[in-house]
PDB file of N, CA and C in Angstrom:
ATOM      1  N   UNK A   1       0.833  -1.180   0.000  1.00  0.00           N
ATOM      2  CA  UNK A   1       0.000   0.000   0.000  1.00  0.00           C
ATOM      3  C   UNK A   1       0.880   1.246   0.000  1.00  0.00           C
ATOM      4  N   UNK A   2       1.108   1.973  -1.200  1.00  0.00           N
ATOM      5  CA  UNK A   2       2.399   3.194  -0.959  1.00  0.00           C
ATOM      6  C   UNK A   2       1.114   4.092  -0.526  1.00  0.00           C
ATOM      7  N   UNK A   3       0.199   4.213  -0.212  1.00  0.00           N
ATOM      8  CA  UNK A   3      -0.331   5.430   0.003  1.00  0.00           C
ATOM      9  C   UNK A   3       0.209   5.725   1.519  1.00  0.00           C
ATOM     10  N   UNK A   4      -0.040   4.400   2.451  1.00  0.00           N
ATOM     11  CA  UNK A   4      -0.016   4.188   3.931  1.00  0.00           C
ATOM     12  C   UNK A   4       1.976   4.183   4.224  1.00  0.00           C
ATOM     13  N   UNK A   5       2.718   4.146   3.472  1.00  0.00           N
ATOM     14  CA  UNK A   5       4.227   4.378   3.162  1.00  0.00           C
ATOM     15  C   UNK A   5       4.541   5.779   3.141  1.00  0.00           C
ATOM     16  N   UNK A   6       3.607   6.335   2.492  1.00  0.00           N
ATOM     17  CA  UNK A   6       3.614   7.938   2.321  1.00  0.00           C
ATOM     18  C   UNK A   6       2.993   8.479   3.503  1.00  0.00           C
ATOM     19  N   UNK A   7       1.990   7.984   3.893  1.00  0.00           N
ATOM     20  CA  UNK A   7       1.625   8.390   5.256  1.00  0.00           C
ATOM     21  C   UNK A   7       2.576   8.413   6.707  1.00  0.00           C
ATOM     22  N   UNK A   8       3.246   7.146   6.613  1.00  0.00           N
ATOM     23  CA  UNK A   8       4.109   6.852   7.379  1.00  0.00           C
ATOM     24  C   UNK A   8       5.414   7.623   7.234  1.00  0.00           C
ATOM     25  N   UNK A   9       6.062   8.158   6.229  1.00  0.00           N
ATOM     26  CA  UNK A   9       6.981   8.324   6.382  1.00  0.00           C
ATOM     27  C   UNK A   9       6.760  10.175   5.992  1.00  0.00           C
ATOM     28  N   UNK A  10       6.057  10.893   6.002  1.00  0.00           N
ATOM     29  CA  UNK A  10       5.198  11.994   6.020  1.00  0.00           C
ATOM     30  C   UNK A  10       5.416  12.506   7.975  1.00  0.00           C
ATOM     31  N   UNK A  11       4.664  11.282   8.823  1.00  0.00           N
ATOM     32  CA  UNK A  11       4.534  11.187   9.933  1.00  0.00           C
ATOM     33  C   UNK A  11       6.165  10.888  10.143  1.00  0.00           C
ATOM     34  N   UNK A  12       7.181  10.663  10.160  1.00  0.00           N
ATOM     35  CA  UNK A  12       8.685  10.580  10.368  1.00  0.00           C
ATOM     36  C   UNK A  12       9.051  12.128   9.998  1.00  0.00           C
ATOM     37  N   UNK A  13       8.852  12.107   9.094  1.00  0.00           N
ATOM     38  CA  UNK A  13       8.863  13.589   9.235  1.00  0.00           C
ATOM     39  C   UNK A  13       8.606  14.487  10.077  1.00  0.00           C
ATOM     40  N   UNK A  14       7.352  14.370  10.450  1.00  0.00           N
ATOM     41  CA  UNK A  14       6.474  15.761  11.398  1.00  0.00           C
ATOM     42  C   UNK A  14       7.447  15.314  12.903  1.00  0.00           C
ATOM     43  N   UNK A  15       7.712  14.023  12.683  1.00  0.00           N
ATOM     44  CA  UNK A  15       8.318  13.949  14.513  1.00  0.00           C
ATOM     45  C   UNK A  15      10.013  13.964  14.309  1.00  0.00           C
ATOM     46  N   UNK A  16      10.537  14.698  13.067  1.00  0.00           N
ATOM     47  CA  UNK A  16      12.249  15.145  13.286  1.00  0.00           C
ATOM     48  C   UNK A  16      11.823  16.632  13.202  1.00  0.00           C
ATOM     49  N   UNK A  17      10.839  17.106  12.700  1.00  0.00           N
ATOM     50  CA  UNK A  17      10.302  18.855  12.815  1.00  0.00           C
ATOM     51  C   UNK A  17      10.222  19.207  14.137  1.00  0.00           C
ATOM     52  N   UNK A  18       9.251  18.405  14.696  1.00  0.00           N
ATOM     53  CA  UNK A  18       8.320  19.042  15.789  1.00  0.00           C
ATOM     54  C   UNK A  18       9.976  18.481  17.030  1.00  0.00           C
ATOM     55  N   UNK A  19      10.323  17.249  16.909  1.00  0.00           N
ATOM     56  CA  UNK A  19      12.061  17.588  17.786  1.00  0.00           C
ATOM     57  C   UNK A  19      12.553  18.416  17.803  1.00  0.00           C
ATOM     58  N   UNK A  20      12.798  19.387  16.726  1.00  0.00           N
ATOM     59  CA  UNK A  20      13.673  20.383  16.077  1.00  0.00           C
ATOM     60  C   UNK A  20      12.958  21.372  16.786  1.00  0.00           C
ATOM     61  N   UNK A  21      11.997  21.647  16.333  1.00  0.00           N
ATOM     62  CA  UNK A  21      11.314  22.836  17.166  1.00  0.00           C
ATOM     63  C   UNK A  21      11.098  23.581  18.578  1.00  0.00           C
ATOM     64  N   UNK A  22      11.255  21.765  19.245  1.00  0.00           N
ATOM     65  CA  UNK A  22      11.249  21.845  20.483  1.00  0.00           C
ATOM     66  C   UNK A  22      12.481  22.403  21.095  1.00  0.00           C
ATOM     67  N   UNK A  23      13.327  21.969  20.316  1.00  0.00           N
ATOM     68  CA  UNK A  23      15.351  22.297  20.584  1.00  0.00           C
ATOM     69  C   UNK A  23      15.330  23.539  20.511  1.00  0.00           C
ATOM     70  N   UNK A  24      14.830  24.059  19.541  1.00  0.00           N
ATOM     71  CA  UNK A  24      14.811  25.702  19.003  1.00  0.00           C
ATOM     72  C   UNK A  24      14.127  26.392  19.827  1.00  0.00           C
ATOM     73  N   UNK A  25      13.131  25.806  19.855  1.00  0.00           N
ATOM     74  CA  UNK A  25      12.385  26.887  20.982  1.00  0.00           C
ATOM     75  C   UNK A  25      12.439  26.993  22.386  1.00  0.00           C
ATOM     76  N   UNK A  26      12.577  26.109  23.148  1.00  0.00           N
ATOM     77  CA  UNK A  26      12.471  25.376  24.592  1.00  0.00           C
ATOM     78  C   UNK A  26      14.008  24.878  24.790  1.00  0.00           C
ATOM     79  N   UNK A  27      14.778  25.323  24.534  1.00  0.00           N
ATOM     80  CA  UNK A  27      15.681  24.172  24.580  1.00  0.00           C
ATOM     81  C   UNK A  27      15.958  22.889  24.874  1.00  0.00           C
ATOM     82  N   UNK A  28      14.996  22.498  24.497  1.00  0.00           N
ATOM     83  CA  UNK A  28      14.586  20.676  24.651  1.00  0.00           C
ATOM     84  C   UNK A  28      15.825  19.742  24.803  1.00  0.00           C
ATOM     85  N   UNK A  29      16.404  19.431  25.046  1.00  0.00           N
ATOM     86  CA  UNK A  29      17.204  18.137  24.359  1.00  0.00           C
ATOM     87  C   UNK A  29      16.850  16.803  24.213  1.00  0.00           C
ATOM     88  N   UNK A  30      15.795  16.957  25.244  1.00  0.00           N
ATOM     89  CA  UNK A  30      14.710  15.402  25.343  1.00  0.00           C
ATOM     90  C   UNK A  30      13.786  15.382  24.052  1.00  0.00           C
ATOM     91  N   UNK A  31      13.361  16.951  23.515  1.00  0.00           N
ATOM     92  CA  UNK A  31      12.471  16.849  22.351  1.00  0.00           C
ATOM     93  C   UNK A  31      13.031  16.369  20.846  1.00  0.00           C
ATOM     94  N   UNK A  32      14.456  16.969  21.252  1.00  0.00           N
ATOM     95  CA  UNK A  32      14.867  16.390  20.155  1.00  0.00           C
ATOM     96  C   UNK A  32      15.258  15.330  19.741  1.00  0.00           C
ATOM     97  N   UNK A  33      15.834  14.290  20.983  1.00  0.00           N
ATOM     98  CA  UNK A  33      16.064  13.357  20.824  1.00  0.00           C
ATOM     99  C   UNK A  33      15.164  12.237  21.019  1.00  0.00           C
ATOM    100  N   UNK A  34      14.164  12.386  21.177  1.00  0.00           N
ATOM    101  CA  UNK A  34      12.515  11.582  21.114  1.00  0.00           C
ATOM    102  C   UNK A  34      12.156  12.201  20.196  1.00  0.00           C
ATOM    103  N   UNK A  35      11.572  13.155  19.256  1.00  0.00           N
ATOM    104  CA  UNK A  35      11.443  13.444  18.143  1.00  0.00           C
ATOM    105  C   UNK A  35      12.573  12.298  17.014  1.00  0.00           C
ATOM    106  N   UNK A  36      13.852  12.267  17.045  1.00  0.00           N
ATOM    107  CA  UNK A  36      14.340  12.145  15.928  1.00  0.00           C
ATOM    108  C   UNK A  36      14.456  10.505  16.425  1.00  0.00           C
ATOM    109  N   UNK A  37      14.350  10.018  17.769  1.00  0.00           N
ATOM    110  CA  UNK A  37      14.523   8.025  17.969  1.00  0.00           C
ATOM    111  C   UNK A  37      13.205   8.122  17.459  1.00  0.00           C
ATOM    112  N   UNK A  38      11.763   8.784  17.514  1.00  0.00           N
ATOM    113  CA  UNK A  38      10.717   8.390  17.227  1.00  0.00           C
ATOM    114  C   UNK A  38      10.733   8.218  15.391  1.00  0.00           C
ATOM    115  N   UNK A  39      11.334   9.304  14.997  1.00  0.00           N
ATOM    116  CA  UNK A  39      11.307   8.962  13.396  1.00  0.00           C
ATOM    117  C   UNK A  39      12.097   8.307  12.869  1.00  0.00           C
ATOM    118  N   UNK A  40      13.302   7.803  13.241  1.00  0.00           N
ATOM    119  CA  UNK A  40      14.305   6.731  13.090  1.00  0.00           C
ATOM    120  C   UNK A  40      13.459   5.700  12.997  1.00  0.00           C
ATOM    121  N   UNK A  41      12.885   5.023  14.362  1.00  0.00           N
ATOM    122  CA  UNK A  41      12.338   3.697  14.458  1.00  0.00           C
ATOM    123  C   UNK A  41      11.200   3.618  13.145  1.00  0.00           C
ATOM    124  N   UNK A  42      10.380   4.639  12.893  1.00  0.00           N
ATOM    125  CA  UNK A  42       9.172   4.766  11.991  1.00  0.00           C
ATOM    126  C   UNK A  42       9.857   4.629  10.754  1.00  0.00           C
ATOM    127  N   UNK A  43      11.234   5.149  10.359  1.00  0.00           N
ATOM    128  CA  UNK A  43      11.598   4.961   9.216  1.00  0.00           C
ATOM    129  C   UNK A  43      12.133   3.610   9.058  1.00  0.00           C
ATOM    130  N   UNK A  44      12.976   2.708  10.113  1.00  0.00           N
ATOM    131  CA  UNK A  44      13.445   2.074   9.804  1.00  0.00           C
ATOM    132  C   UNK A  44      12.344   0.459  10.300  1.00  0.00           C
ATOM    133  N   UNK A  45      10.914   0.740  10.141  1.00  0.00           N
ATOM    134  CA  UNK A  45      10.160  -0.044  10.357  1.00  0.00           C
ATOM    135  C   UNK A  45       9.442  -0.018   8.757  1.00  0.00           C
ATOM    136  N   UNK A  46       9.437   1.312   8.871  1.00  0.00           N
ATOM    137  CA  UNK A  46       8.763   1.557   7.330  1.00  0.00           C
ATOM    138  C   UNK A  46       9.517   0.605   5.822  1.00  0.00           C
ATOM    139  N   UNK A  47      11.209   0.641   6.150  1.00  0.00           N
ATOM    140  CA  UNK A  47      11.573   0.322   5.395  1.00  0.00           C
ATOM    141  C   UNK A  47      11.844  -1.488   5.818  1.00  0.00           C
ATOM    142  N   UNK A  48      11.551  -2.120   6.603  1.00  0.00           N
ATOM    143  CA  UNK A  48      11.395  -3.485   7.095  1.00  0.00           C
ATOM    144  C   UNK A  48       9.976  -4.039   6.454  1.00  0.00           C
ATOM    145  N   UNK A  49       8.911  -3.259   6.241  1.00  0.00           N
ATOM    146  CA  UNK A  49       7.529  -3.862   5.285  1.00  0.00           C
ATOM    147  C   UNK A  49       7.877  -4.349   4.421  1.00  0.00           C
ATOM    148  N   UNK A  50       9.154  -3.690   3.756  1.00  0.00           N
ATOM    149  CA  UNK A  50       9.754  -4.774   2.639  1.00  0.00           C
ATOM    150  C   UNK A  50      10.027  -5.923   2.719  1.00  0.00           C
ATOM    151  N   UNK A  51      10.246  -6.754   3.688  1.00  0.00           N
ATOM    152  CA  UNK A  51      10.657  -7.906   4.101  1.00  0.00           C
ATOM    153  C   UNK A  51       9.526  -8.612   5.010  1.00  0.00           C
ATOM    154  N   UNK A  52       8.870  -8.114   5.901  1.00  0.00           N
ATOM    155  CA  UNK A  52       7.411  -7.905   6.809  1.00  0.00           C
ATOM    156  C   UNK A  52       6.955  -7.068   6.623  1.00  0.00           C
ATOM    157  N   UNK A  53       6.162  -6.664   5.876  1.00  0.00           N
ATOM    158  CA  UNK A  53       4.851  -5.939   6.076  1.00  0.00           C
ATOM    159  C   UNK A  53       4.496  -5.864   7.520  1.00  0.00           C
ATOM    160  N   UNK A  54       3.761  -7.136   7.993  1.00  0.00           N
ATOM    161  CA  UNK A  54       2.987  -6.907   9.336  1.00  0.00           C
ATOM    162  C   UNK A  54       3.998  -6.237  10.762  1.00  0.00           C
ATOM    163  N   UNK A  55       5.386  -6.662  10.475  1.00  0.00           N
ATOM    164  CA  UNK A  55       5.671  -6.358  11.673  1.00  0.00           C
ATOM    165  C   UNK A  55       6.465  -5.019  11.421  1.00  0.00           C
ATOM    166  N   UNK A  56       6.512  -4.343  10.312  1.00  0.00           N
ATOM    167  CA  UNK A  56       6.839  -3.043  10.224  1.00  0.00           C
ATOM    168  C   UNK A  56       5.920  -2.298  10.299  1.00  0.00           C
ATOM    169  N   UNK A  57       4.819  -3.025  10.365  1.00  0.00           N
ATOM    170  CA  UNK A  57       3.688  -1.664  10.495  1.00  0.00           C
ATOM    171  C   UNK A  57       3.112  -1.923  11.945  1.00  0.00           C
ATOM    172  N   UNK A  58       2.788  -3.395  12.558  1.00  0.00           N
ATOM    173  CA  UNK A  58       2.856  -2.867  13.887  1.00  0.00           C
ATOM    174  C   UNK A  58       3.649  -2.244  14.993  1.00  0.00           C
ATOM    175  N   UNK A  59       4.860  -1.936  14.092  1.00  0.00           N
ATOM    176  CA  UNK A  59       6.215  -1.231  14.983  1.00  0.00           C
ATOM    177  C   UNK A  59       5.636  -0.040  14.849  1.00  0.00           C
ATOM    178  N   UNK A  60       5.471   0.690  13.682  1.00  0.00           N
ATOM    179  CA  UNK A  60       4.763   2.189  13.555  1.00  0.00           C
ATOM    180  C   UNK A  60       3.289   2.521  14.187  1.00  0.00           C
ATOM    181  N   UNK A  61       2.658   1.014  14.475  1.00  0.00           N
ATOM    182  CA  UNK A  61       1.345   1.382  15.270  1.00  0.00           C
ATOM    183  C   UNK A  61       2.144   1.939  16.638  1.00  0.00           C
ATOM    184  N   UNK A  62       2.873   0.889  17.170  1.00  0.00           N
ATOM    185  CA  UNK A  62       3.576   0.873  18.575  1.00  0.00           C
ATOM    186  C   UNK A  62       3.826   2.059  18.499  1.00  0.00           C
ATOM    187  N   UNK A  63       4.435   3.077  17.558  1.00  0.00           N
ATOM    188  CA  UNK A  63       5.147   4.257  17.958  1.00  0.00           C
ATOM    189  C   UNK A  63       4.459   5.267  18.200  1.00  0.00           C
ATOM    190  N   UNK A  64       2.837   5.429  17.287  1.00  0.00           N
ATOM    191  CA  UNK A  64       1.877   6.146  17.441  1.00  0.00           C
ATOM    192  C   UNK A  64       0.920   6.065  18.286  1.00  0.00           C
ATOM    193  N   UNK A  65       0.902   4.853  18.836  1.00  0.00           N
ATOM    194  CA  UNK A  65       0.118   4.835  20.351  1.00  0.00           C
ATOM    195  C   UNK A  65       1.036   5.404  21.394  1.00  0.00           C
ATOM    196  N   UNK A  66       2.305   4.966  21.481  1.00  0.00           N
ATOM    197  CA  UNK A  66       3.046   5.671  22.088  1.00  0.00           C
ATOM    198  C   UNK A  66       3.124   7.424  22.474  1.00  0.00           C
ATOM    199  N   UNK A  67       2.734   7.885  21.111  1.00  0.00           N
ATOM    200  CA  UNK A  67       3.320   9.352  20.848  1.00  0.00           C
ATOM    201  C   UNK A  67       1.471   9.610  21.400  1.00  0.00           C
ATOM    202  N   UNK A  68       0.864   9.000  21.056  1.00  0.00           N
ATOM    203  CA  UNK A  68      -0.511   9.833  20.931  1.00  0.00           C
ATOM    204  C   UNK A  68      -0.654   9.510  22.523  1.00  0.00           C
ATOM    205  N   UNK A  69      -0.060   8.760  23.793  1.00  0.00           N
ATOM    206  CA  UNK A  69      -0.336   8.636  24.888  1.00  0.00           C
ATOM    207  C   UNK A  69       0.376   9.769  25.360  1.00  0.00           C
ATOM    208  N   UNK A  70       1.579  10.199  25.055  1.00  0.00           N
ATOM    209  CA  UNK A  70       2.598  10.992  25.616  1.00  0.00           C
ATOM    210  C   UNK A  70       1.981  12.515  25.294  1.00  0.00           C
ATOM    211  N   UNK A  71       1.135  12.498  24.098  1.00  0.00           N
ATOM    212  CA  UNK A  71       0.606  13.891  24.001  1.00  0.00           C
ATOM    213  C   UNK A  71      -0.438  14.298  24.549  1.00  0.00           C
ATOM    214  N   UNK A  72      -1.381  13.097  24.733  1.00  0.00           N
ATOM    215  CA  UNK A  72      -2.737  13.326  25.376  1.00  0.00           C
ATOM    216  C   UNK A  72      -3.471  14.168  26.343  1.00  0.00           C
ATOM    217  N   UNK A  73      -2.725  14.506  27.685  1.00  0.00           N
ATOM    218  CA  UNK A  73      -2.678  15.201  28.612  1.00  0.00           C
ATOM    219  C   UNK A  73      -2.724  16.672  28.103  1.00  0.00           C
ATOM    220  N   UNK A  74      -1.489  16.860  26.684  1.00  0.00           N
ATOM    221  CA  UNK A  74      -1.605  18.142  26.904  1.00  0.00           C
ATOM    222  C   UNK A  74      -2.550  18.590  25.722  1.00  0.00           C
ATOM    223  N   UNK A  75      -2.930  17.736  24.949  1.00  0.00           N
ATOM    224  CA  UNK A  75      -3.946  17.770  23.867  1.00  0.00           C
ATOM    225  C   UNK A  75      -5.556  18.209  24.529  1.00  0.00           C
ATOM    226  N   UNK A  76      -5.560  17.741  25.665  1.00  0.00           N
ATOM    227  CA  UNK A  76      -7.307  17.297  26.178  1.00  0.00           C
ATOM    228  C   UNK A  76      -7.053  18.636  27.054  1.00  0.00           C
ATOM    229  N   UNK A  77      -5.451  19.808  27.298  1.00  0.00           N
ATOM    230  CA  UNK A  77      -6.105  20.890  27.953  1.00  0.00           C
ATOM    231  C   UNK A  77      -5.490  21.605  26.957  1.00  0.00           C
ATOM    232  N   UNK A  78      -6.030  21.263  26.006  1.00  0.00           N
ATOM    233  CA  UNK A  78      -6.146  22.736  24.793  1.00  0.00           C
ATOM    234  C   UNK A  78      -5.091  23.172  24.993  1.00  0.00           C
ATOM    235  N   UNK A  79      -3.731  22.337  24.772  1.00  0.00           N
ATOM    236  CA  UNK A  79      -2.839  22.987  23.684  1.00  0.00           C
ATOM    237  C   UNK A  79      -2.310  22.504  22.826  1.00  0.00           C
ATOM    238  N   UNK A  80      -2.961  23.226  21.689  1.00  0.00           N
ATOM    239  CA  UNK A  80      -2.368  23.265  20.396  1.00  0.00           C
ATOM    240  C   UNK A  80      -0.892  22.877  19.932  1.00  0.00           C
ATOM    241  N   UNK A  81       0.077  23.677  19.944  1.00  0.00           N
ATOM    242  CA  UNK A  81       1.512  23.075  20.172  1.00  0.00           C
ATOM    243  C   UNK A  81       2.288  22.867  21.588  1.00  0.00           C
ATOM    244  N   UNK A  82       2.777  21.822  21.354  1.00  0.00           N
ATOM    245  CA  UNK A  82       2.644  20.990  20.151  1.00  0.00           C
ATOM    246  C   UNK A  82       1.953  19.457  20.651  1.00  0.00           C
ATOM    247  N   UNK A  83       1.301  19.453  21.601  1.00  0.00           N
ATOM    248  CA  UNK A  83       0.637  18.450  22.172  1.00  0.00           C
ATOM    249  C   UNK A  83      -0.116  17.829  21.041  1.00  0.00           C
ATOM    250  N   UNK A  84      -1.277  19.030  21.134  1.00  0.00           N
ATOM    251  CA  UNK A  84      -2.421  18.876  19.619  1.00  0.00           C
ATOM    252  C   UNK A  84      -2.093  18.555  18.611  1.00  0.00           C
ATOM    253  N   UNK A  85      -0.967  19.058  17.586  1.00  0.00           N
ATOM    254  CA  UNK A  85      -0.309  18.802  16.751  1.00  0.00           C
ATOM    255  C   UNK A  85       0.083  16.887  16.728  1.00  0.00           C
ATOM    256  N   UNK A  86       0.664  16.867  17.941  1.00  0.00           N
ATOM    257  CA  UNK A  86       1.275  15.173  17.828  1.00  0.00           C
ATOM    258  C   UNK A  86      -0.111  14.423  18.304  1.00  0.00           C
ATOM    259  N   UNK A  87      -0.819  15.101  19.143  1.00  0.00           N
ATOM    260  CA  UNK A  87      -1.929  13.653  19.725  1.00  0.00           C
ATOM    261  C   UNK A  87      -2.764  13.566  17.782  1.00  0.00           C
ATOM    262  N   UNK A  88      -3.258  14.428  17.330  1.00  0.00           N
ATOM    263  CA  UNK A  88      -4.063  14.808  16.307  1.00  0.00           C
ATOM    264  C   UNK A  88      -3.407  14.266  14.885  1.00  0.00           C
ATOM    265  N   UNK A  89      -2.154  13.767  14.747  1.00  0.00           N
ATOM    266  CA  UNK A  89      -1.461  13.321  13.231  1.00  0.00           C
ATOM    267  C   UNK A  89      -1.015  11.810  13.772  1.00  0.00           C
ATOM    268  N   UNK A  90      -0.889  11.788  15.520  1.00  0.00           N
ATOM    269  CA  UNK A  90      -0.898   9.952  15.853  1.00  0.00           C
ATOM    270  C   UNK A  90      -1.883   9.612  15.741  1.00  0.00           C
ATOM    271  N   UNK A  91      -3.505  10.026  15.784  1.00  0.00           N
ATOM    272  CA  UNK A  91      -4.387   9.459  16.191  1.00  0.00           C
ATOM    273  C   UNK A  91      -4.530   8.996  14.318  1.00  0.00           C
ATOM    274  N   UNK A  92      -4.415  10.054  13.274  1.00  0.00           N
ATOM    275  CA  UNK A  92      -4.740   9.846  12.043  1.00  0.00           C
ATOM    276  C   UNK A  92      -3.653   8.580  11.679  1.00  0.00           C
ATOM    277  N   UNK A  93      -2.499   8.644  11.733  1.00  0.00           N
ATOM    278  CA  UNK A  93      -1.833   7.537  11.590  1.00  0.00           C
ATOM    279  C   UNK A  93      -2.392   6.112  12.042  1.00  0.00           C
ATOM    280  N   UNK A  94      -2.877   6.017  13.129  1.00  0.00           N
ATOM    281  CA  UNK A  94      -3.303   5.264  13.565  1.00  0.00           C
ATOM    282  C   UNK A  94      -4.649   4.780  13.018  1.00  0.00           C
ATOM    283  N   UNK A  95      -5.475   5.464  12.754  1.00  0.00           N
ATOM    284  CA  UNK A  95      -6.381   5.286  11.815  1.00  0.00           C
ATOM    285  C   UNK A  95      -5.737   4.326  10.653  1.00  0.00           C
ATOM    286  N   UNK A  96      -5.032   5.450  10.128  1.00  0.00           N
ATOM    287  CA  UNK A  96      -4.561   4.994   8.457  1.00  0.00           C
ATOM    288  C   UNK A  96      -4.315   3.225   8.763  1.00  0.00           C
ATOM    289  N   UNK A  97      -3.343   2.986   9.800  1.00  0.00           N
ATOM    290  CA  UNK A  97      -2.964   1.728   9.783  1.00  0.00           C
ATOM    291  C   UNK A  97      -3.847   0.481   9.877  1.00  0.00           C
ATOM    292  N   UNK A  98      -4.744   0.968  10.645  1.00  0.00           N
ATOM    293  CA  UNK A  98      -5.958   0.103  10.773  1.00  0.00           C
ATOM    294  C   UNK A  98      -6.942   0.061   9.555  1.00  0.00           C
ATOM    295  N   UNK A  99      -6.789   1.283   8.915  1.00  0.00           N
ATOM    296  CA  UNK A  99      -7.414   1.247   7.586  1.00  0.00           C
ATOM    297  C   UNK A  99      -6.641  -0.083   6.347  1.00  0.00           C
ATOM    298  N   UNK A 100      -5.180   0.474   6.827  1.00  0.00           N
ATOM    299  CA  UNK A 100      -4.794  -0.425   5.951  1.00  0.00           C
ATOM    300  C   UNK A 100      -4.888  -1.618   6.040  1.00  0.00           C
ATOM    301  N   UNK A 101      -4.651  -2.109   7.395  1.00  0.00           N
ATOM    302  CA  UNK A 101      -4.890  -3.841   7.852  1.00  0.00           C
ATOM    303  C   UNK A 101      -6.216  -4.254   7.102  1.00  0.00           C
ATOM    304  N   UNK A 102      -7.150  -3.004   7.741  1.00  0.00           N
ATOM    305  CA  UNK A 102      -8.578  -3.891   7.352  1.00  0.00           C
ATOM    306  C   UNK A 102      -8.561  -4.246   5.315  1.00  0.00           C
ATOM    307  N   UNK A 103      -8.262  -2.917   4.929  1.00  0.00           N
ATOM    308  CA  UNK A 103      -8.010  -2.808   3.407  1.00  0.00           C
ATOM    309  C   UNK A 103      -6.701  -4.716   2.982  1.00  0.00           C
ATOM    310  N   UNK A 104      -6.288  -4.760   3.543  1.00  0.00           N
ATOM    311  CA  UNK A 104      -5.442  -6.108   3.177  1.00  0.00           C
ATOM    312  C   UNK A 104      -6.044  -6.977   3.458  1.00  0.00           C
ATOM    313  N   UNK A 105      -6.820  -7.377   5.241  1.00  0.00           N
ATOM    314  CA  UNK A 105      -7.687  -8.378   5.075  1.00  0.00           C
ATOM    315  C   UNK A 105      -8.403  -8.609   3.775  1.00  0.00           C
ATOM    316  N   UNK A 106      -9.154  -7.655   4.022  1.00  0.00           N
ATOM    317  CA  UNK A 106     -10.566  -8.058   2.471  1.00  0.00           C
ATOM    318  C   UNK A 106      -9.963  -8.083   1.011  1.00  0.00           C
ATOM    319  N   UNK A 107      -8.673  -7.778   0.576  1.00  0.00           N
ATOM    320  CA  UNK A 107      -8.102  -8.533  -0.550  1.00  0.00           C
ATOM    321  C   UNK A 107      -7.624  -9.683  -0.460  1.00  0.00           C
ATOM    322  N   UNK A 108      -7.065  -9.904   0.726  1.00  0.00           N
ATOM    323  CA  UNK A 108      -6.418 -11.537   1.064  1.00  0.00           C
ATOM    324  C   UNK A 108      -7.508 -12.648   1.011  1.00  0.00           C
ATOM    325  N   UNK A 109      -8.885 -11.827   1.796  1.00  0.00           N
ATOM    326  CA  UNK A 109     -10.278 -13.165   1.522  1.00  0.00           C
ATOM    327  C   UNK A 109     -10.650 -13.012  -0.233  1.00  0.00           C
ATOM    328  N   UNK A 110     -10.274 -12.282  -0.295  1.00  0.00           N
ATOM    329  CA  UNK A 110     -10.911 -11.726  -1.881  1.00  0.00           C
ATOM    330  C   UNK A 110     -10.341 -12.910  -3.049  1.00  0.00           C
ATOM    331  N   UNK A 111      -8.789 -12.838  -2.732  1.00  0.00           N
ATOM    332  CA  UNK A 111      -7.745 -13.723  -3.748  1.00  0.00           C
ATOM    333  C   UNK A 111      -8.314 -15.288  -2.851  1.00  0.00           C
ATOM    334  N   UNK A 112      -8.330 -15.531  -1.992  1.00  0.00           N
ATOM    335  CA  UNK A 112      -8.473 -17.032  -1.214  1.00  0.00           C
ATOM    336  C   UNK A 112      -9.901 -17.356  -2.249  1.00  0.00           C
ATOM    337  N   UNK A 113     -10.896 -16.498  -1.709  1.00  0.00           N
ATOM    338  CA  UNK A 113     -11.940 -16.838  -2.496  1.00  0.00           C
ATOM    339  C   UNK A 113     -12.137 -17.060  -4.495  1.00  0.00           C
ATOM    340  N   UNK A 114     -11.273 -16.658  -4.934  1.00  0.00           N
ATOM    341  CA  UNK A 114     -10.999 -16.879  -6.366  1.00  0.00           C
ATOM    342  C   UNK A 114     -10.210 -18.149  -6.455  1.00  0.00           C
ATOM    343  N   UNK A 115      -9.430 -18.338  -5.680  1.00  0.00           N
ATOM    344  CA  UNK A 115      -8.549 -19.525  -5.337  1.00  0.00           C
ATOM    345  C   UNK A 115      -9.338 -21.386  -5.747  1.00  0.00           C
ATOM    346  N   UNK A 116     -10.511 -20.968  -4.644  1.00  0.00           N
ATOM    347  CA  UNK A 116     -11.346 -22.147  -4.269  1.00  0.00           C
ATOM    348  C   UNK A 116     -12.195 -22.418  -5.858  1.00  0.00           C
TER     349      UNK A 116
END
């Protein structure tokens, strides 16, 4: 599915930005370096679908439940950055992935059933 590849690695993106930002602005060093292990692992799960599919994409679920727990708190008291920002593009990721699972189930019964 390159759409959910593009999604994923779109989302690797937003979490070496929103690290960066945090460094820049806050002087984070924790933001940045959880920002950029968070898009490392997403990239280098992303690029493991090549070999597993399933377990490169439940590594990127893992990372977005992760991120969308760690933002939650500050998402649910209205703030926007960058809580909102990360709870609000994990929760869509997370979507997407489940979109995609379900989207693979029903071709996998689809081909079985032509099979028989």
């Amino acid at each position: 599915m390159p759409w959910l590849n593009i999604v994923l690695l779109l989302y690797s993106l937003l979490n070496v930005v929103m690290g960066i930002l945090g460094f820049v602005n806050k002087g984070s060093i924790i933001s940045l370096i959880a920002g950029t292990l968070a898009a490392v692992v997403t990239l280098g799960a992303l690029a493991y679908t090549k070999k597993n599919p399933r377990t490169g994409r439940i590594t990127c679920l893992v990372v977005a439940v992760l991120l969308l727990g760690r933002f939650a708190p500050g998402a649910f008291k209205n703030q926007l950055y960058p809580a909102g920002i990360m709870f609000v593009s994990s929760l869509i990721v997370i979507v997407c992935l489940l979109a995609g699972h379900m989207m693979g189930m029903k071709a996998k019964k689809a081909r079985e059933g032509e099979e028989k």
